[in-house]
N, C-alpha and C. Protein backbone atom coordinates (compact mmCIF):
# COMPACT_ATOMS: atom_id res chain seq x y z
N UNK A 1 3.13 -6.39 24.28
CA UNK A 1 2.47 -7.69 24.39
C UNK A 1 2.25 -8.28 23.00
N UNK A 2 2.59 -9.36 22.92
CA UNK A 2 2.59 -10.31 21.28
C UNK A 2 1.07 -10.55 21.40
N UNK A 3 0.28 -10.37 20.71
CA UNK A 3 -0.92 -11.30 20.31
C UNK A 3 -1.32 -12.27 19.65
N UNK A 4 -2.14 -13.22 20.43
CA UNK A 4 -2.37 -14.72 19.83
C UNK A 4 -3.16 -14.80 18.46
N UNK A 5 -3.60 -13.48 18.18
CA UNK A 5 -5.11 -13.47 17.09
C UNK A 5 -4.10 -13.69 15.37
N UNK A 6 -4.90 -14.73 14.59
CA UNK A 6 -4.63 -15.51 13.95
C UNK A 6 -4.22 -15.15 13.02
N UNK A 7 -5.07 -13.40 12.67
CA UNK A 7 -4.38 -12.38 11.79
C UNK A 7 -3.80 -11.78 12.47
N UNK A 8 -2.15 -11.71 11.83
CA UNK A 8 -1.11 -10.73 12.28
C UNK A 8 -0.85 -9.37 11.40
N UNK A 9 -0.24 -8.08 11.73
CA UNK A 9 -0.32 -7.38 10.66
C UNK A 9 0.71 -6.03 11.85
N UNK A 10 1.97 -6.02 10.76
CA UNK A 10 2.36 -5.04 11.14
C UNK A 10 3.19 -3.85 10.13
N UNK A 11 3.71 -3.18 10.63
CA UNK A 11 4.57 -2.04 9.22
C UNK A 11 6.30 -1.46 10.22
N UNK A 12 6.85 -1.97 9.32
CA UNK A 12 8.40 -1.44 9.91
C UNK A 12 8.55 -0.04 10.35
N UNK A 13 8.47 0.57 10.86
CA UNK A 13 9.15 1.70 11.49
C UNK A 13 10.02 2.18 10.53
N UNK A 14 10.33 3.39 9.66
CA UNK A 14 11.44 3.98 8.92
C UNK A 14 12.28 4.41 9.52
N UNK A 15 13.38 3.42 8.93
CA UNK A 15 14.84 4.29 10.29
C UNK A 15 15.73 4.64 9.55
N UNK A 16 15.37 5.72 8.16
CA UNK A 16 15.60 6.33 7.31
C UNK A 16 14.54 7.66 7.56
N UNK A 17 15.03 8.51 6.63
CA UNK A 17 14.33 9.89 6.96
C UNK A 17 13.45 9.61 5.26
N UNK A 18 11.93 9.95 5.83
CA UNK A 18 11.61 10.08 4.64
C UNK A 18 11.32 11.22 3.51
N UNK A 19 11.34 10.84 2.38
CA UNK A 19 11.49 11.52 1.22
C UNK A 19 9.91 12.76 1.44
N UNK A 20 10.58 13.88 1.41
CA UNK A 20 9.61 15.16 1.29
C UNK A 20 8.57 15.33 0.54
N UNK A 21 10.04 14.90 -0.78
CA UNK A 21 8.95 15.35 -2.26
C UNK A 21 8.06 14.44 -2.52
N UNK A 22 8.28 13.46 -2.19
CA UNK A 22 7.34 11.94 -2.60
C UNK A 22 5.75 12.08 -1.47
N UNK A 23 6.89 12.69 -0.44
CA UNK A 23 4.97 13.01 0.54
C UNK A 23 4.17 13.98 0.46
N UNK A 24 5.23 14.91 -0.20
CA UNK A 24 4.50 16.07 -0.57
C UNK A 24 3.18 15.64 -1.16
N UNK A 25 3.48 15.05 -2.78
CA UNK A 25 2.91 14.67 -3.89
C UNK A 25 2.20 12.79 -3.69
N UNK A 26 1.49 12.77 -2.47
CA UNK A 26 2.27 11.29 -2.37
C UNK A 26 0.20 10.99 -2.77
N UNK A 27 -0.45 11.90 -2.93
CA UNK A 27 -2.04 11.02 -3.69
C UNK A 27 -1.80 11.23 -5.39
N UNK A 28 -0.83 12.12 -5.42
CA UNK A 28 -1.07 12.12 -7.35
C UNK A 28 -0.29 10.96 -7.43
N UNK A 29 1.35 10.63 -6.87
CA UNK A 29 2.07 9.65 -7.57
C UNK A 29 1.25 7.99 -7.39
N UNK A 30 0.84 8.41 -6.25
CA UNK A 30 -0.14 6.76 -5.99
C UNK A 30 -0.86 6.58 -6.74
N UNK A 31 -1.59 7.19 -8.01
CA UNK A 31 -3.13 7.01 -8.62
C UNK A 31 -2.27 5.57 -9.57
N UNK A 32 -1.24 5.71 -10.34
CA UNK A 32 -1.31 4.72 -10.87
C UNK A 32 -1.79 3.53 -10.31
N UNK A 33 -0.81 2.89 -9.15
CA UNK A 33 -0.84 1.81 -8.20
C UNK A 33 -2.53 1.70 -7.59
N UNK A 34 -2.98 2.81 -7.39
CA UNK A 34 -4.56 3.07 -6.59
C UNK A 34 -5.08 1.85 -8.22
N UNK A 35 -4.57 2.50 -9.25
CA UNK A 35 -6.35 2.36 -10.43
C UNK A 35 -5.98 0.23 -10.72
N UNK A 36 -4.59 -0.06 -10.43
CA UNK A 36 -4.19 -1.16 -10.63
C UNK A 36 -5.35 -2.09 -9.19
N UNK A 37 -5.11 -1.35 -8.03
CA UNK A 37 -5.83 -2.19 -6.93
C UNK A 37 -7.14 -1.85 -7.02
N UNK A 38 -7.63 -1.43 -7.17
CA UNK A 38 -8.92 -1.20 -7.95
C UNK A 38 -9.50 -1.60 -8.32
N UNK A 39 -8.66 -2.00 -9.73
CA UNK A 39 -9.33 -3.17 -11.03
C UNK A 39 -9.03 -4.52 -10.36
N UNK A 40 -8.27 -4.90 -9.66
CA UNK A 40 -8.11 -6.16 -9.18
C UNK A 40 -9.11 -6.49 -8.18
N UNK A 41 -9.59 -5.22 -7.28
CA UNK A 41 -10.61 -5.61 -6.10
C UNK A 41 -11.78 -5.83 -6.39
N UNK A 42 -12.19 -5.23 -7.33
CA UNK A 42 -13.20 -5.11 -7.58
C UNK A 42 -14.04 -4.14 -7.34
N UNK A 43 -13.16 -3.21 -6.55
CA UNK A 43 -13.86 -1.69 -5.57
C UNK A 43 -13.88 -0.63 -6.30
N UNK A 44 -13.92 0.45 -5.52
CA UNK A 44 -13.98 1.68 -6.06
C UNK A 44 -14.08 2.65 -4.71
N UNK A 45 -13.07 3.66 -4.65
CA UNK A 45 -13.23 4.44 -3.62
C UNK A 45 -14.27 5.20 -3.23
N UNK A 46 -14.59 5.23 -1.88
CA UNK A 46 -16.13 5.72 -1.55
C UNK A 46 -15.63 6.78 -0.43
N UNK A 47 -16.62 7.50 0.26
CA UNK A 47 -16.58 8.17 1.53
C UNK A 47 -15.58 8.58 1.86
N UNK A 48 -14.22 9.10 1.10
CA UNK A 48 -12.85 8.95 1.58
C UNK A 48 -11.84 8.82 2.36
N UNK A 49 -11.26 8.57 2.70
CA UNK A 49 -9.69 7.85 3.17
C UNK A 49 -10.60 7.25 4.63
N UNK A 50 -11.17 7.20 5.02
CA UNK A 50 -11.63 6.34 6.06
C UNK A 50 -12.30 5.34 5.50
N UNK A 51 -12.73 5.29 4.69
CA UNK A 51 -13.31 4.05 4.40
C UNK A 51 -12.38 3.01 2.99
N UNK A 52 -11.50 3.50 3.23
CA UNK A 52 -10.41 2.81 1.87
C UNK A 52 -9.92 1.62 2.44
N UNK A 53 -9.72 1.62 3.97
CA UNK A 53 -9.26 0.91 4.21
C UNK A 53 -9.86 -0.61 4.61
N UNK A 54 -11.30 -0.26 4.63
CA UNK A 54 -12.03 -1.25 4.52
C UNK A 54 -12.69 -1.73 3.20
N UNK A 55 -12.56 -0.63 2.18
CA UNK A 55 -13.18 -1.06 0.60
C UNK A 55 -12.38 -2.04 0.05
N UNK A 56 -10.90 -1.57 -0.19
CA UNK A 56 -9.83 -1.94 -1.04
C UNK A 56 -9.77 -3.69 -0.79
N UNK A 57 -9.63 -4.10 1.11
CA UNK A 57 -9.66 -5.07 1.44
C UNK A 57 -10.56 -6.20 1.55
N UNK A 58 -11.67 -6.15 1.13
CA UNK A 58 -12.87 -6.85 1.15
C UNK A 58 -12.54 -7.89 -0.05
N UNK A 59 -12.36 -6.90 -0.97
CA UNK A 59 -12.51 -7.44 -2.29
C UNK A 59 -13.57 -7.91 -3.75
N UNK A 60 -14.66 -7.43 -3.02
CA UNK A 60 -15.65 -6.77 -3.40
C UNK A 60 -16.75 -8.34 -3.12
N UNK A 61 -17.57 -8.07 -3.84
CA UNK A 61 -19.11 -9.32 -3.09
C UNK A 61 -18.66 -10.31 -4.16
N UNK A 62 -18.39 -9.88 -5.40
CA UNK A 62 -18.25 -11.30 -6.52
C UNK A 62 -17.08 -12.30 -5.91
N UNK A 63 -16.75 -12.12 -4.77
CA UNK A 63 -15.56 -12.85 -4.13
C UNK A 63 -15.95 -13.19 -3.08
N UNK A 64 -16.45 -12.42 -1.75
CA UNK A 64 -17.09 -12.01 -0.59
C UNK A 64 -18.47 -13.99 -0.39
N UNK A 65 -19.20 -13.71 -1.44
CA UNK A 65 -20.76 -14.62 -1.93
C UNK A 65 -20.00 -15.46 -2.38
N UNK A 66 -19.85 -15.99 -2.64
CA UNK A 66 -19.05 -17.47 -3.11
C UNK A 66 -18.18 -18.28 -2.10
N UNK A 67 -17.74 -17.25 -1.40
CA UNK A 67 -16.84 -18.02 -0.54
C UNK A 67 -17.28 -18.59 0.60
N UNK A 68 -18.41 -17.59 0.85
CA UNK A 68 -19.89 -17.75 1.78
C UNK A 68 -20.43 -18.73 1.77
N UNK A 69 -20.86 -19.46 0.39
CA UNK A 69 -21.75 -20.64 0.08
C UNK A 69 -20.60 -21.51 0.24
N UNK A 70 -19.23 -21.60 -0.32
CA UNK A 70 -18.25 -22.80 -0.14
C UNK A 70 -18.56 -23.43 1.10
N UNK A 71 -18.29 -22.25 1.90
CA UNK A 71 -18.29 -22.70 3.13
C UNK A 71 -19.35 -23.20 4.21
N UNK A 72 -20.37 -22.81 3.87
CA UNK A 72 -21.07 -23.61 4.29
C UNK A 72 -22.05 -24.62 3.71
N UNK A 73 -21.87 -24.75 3.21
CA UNK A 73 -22.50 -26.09 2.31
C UNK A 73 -21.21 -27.11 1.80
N UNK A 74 -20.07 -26.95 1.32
CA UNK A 74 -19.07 -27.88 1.43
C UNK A 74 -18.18 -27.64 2.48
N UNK A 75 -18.10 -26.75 3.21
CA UNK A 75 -16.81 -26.52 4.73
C UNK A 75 -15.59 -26.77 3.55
N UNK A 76 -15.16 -25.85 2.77
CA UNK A 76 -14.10 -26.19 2.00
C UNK A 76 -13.86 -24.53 2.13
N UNK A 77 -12.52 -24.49 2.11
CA UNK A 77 -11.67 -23.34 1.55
C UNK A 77 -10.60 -23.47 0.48
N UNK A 78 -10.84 -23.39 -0.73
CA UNK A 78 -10.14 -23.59 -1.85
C UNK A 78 -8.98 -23.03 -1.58
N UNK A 79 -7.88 -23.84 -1.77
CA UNK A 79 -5.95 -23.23 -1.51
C UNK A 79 -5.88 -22.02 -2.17
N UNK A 80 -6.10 -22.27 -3.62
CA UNK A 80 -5.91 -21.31 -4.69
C UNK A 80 -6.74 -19.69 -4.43
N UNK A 81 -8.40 -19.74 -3.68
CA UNK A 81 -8.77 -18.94 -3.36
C UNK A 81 -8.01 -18.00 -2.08
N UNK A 82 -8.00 -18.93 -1.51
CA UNK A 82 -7.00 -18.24 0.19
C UNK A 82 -5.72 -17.88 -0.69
N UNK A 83 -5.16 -18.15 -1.24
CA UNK A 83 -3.46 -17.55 -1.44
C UNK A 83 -3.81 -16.00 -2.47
N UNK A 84 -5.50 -16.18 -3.24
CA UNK A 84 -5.52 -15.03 -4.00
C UNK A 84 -5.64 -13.66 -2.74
N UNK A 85 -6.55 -14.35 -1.49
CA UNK A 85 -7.13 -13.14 -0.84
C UNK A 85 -6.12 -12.79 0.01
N UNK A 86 -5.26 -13.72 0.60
CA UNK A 86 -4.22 -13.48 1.41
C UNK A 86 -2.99 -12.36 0.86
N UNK A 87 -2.70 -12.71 -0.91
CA UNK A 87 -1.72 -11.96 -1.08
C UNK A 87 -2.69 -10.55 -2.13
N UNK A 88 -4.04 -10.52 -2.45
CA UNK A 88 -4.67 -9.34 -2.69
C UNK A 88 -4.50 -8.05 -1.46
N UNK A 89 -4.79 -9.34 0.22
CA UNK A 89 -4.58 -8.55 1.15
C UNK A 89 -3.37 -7.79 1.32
N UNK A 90 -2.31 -8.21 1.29
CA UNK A 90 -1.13 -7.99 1.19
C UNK A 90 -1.55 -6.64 0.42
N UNK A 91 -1.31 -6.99 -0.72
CA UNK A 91 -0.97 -5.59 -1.79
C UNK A 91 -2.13 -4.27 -1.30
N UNK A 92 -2.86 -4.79 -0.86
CA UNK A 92 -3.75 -3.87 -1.03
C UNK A 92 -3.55 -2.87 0.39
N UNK A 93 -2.60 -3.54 1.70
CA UNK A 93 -2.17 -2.89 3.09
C UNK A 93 -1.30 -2.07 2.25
N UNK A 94 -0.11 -2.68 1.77
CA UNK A 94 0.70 -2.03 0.87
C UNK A 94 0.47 -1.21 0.60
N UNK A 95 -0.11 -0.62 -0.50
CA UNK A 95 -1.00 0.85 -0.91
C UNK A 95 -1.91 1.28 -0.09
N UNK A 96 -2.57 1.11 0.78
CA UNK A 96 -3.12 1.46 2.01
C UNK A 96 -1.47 2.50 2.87
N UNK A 97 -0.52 1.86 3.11
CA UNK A 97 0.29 2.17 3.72
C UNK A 97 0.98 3.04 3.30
N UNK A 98 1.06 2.82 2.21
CA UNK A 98 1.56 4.26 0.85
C UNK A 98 0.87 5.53 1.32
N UNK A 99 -0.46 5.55 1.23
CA UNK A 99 -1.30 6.33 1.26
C UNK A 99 -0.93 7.02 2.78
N UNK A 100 -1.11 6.41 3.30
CA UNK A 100 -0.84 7.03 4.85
C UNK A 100 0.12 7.44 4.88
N UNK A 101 1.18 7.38 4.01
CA UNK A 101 2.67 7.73 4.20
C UNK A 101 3.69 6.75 5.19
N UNK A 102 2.93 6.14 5.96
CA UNK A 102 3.98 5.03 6.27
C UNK A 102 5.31 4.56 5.81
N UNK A 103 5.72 4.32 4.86
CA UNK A 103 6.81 4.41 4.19
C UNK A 103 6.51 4.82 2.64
N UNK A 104 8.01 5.13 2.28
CA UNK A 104 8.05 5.99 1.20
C UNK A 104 8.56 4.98 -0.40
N UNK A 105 8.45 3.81 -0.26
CA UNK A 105 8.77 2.97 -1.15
C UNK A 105 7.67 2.73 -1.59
N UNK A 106 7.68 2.88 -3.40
CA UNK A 106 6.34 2.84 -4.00
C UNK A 106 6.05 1.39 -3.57
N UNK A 107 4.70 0.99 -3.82
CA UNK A 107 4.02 -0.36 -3.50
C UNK A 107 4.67 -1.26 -4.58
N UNK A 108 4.67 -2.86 -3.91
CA UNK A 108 5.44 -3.63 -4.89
C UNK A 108 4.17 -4.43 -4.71
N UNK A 109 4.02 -5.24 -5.95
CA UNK A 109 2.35 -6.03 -6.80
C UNK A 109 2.80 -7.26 -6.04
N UNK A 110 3.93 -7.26 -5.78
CA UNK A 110 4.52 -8.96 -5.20
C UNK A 110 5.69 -8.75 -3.47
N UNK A 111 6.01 -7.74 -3.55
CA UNK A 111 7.47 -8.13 -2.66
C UNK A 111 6.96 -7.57 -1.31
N UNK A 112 6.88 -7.80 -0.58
CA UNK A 112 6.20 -8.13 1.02
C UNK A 112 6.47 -6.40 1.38
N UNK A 113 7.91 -6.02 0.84
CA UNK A 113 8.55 -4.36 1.75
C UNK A 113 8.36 -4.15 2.94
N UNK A 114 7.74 -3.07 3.84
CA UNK A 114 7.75 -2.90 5.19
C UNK A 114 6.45 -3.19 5.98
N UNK A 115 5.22 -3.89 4.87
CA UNK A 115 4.34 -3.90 5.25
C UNK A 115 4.04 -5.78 5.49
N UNK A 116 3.82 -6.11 6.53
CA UNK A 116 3.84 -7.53 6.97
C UNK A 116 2.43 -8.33 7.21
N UNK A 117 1.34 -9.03 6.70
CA UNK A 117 0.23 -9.15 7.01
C UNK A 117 0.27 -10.74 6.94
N UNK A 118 0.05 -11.71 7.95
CA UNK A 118 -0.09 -12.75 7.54
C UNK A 118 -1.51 -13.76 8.43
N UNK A 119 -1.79 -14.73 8.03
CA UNK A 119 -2.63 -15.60 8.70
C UNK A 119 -2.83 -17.05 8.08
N UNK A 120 -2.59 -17.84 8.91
CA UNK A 120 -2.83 -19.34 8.34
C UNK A 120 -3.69 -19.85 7.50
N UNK A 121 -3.53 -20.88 6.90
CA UNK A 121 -4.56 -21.86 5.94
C UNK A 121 -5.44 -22.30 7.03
N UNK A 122 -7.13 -21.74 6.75
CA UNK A 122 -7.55 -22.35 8.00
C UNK A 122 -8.55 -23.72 7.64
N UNK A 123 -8.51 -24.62 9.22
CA UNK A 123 -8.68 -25.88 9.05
C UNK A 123 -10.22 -25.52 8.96
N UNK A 124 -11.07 -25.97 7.84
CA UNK A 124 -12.44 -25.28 7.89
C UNK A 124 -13.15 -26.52 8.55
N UNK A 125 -12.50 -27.99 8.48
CA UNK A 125 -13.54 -29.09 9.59
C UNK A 125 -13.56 -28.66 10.99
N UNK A 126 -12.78 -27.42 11.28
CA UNK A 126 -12.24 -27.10 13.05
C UNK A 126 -13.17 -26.26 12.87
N UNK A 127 -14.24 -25.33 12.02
CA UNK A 127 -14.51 -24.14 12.11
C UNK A 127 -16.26 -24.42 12.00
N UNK A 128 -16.81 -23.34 12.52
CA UNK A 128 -18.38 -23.27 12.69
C UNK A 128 -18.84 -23.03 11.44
N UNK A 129 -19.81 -23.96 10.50
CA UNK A 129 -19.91 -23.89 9.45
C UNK A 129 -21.15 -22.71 9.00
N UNK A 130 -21.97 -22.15 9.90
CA UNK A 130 -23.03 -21.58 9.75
C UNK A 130 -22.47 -20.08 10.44
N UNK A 131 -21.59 -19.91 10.64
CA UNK A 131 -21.03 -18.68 11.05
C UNK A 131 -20.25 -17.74 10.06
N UNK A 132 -19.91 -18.23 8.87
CA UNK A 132 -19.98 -17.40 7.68
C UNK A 132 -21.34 -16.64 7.56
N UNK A 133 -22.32 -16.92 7.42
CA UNK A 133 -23.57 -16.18 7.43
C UNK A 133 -24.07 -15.01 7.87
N UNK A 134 -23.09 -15.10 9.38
CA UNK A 134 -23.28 -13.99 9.97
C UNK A 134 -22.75 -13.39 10.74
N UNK A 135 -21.38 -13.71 10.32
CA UNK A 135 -19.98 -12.89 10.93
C UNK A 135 -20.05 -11.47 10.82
N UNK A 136 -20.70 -10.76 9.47
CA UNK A 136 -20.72 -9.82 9.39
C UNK A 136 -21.34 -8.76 10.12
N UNK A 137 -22.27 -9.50 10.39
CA UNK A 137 -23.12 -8.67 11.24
C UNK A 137 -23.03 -8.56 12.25
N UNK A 138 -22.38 -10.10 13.52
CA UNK A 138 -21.55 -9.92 14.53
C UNK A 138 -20.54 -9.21 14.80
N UNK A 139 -19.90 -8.19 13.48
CA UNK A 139 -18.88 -7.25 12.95
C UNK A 139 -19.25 -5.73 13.65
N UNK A 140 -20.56 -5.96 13.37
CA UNK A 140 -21.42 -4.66 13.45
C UNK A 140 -20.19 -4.05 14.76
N UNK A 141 -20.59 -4.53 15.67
CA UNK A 141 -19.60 -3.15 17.01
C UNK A 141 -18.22 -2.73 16.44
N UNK A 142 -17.36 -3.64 15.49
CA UNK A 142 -16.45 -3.11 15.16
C UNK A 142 -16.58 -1.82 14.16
N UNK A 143 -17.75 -2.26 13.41
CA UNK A 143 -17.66 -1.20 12.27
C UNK A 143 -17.76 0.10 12.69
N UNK A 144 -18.29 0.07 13.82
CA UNK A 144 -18.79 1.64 14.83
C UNK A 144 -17.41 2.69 15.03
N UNK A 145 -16.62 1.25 15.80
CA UNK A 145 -15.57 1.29 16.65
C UNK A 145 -14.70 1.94 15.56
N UNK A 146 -14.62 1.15 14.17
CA UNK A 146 -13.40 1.65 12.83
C UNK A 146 -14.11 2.86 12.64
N UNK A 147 -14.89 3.07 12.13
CA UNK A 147 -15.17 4.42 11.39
C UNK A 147 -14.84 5.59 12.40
N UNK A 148 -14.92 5.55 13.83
CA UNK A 148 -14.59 6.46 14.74
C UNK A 148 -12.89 6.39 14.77
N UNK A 149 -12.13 5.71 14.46
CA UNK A 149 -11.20 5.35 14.40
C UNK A 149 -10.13 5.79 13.00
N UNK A 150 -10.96 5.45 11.77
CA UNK A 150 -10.48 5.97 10.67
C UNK A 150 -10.68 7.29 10.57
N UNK A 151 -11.67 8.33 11.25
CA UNK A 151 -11.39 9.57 11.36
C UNK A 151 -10.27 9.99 12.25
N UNK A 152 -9.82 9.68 13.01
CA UNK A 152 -8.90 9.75 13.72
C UNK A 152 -7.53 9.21 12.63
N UNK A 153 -7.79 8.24 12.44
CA UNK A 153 -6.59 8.16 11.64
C UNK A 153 -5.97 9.48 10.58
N UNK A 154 -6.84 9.87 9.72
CA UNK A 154 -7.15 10.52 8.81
C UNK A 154 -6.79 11.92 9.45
N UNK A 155 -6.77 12.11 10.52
CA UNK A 155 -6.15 13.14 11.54
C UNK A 155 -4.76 13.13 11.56
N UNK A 156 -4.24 11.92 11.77
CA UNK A 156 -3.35 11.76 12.30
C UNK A 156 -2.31 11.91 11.13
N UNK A 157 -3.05 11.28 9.87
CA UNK A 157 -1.89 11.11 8.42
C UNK A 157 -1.90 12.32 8.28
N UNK A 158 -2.68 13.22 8.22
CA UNK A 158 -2.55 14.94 7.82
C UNK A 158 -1.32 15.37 8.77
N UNK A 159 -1.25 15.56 10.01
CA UNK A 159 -0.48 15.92 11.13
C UNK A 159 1.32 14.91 10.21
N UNK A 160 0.77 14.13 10.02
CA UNK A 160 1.82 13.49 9.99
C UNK A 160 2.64 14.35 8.67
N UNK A 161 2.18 13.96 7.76
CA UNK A 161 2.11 14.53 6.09
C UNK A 161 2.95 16.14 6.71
N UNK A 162 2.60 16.86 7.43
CA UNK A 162 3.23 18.23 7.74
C UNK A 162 4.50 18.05 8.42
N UNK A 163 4.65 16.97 9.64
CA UNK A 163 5.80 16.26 10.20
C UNK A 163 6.75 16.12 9.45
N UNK A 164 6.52 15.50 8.42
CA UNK A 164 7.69 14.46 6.99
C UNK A 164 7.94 15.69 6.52
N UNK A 165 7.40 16.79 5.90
CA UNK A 165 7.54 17.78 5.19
C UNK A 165 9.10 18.77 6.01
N UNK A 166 8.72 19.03 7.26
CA UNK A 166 9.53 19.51 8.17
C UNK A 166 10.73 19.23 8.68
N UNK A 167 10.17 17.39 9.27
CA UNK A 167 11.80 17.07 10.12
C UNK A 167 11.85 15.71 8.77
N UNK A 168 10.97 15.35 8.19
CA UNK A 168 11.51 14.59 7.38
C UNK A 168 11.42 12.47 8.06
N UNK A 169 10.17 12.79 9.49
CA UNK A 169 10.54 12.28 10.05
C UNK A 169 8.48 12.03 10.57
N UNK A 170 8.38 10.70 10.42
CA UNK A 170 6.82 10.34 10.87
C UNK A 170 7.03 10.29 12.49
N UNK A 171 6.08 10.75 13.28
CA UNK A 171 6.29 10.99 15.04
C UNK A 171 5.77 9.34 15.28
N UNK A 172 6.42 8.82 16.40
CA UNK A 172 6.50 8.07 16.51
C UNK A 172 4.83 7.07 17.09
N UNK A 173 4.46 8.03 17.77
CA UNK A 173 3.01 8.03 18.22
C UNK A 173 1.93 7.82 17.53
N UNK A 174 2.33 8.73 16.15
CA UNK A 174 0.83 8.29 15.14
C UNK A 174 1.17 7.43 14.44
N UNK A 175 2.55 7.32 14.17
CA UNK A 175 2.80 5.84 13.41
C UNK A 175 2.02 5.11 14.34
N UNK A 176 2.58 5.05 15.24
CA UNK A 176 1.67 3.65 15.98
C UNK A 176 0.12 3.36 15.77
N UNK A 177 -0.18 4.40 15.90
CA UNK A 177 -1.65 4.60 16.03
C UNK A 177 -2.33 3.62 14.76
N UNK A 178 -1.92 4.32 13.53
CA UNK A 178 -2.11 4.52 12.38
C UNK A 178 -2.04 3.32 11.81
N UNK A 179 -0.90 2.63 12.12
CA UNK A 179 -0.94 1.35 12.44
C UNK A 179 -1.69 -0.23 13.11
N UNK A 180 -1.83 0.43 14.13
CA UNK A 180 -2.85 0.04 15.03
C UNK A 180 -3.87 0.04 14.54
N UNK A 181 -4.62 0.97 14.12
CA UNK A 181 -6.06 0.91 13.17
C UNK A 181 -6.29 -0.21 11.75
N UNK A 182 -4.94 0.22 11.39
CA UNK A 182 -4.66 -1.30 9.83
C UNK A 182 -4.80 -2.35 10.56
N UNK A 183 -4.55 -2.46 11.88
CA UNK A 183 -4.20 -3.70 12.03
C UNK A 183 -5.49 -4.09 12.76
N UNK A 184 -6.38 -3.41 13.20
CA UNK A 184 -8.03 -3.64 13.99
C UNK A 184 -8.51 -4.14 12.77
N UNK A 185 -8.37 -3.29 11.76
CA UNK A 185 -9.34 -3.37 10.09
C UNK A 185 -8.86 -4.77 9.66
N UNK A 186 -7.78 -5.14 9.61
CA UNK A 186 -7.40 -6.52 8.70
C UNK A 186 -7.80 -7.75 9.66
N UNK A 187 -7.81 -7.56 11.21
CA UNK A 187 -9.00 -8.50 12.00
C UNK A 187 -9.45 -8.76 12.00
N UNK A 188 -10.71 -7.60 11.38
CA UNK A 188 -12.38 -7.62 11.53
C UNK A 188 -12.66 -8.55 9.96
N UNK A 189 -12.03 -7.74 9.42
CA UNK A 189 -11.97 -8.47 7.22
C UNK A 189 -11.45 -10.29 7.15
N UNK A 190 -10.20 -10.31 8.26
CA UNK A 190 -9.95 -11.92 8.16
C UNK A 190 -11.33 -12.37 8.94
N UNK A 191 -11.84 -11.83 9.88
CA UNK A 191 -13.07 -12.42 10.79
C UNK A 191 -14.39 -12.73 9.60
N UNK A 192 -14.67 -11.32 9.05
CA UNK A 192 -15.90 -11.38 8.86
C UNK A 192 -16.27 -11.72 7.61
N UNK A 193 -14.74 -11.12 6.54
CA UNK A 193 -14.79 -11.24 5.18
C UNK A 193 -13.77 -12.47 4.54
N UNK A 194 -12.70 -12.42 4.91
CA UNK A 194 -12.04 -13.19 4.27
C UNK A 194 -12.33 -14.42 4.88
N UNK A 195 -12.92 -14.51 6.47
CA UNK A 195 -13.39 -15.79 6.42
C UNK A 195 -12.43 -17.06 7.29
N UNK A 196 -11.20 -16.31 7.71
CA UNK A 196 -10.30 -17.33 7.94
C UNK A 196 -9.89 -17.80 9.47
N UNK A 197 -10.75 -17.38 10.34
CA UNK A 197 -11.14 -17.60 11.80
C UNK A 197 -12.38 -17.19 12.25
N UNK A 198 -12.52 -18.14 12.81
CA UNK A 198 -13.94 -17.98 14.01
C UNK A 198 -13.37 -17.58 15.25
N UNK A 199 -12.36 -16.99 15.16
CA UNK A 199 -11.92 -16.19 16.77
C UNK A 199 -12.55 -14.79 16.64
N UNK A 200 -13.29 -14.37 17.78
CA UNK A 200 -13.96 -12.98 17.46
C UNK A 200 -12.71 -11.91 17.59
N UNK A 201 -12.53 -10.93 16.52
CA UNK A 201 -11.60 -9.94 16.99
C UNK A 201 -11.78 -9.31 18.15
N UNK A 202 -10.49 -8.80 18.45
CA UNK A 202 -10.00 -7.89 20.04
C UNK A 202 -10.62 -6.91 19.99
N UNK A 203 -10.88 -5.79 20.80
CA UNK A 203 -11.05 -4.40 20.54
C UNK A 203 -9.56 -3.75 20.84
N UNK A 204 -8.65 -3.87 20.34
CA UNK A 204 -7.48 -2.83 20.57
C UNK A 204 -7.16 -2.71 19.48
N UNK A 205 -5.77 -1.61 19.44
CA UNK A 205 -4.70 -1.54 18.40
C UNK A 205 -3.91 -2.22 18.77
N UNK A 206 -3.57 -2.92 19.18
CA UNK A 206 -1.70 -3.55 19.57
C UNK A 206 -1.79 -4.84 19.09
């Protein structure tokens, strides 16, 4: 089933066998790319690999508070701001996706690769101006829902990580999954953080 929700977000399927040695080793070779998204987010890794996927993407509050007040006091979304968070988002699934092992192509700072995340310029005169305020907190059931979810994930990349090692080959099932979870998380962040619909997210993966 295609979904109508405004953030889209998906990751190619490898129909190549992936590289052993690279998954073997695949949190030391990432630190470079990790300390680059980092300094750009403004974050810093916390609680581990379950919660990366919601740190990295936020982009931290000096971005988060500003965009907050734009919006409701001028209903403006600056172009230049949306194209920074849209393609921060980008890079930052990217190395998110690294991490999981999803594919085996180091992260590119610019070139889209197998990881696909997109969502429109949104019309902010169409949008509820006092609902920045407190999207986040209307977030709250999701955040329950992810963190039960990113442990599971975090299950699933380990299982997987032993898979690649073996047949050389991610099972087709936790890809999905694993997937599915990036793609709940970049919902809830266009909803609550980045700001760019007043459509309440789904509760699924698909």
């Amino acid at each position: 089933m295609i979904s109508s929700y405004p953030v889209r977000f998906d990751v190619d399927f490898p129909s190549r066998p992936l590289g052993r040695l690279s998954t073997a080793f695949r949190f030391i070779v990432a630190i470079p790319i990790v300390v680059v998204l980092t300094m750009l987010s403004g974050e810093t890794f916390r609680d581990g690999d379950h919660s990366a996927g919601n740190t990295l993407v936020i982009g931290g509050a000096a971005v988060f508070i500003p965009l907050v007040l734009m919006l409701v006091f001028r209903q403006k979304y600056p172009r230049w701001w949306f194209d920074w968070n849209l393609n921060l988002l980008r890079f930052s699934n990217r190395v998110t996706a690294y991490l999981a092992l999803l594919d085996d192509s180091y992260p590119s700072t610019d070139e889209e690769q197998s990881v696909h995340l997109d969502f429109a310029y949104p019309d902010t005169r169409q949008m509820n101006r006092w609902l920045p305020l407190v999207k986040w907190i209307l977030a709250l059931p999701h955040y329950v829902v992810l963190f039960l979810l990113w442990l599971g994930a975090l299950v699933a990349v380990v299982a997987a990580w032993f898979a690649i090692l073996f047949t050389g080959t991610y099972p087709r099932s936790l890809f999905n999954y694993v997937v599915g979870v990036l793609r709940w998380t970049n919902r809830v962040n266009g909803y609550a953080f980045t700001l760019v619909t007043d459509q309440y997210p789904p509760f699924r993966l698909s």
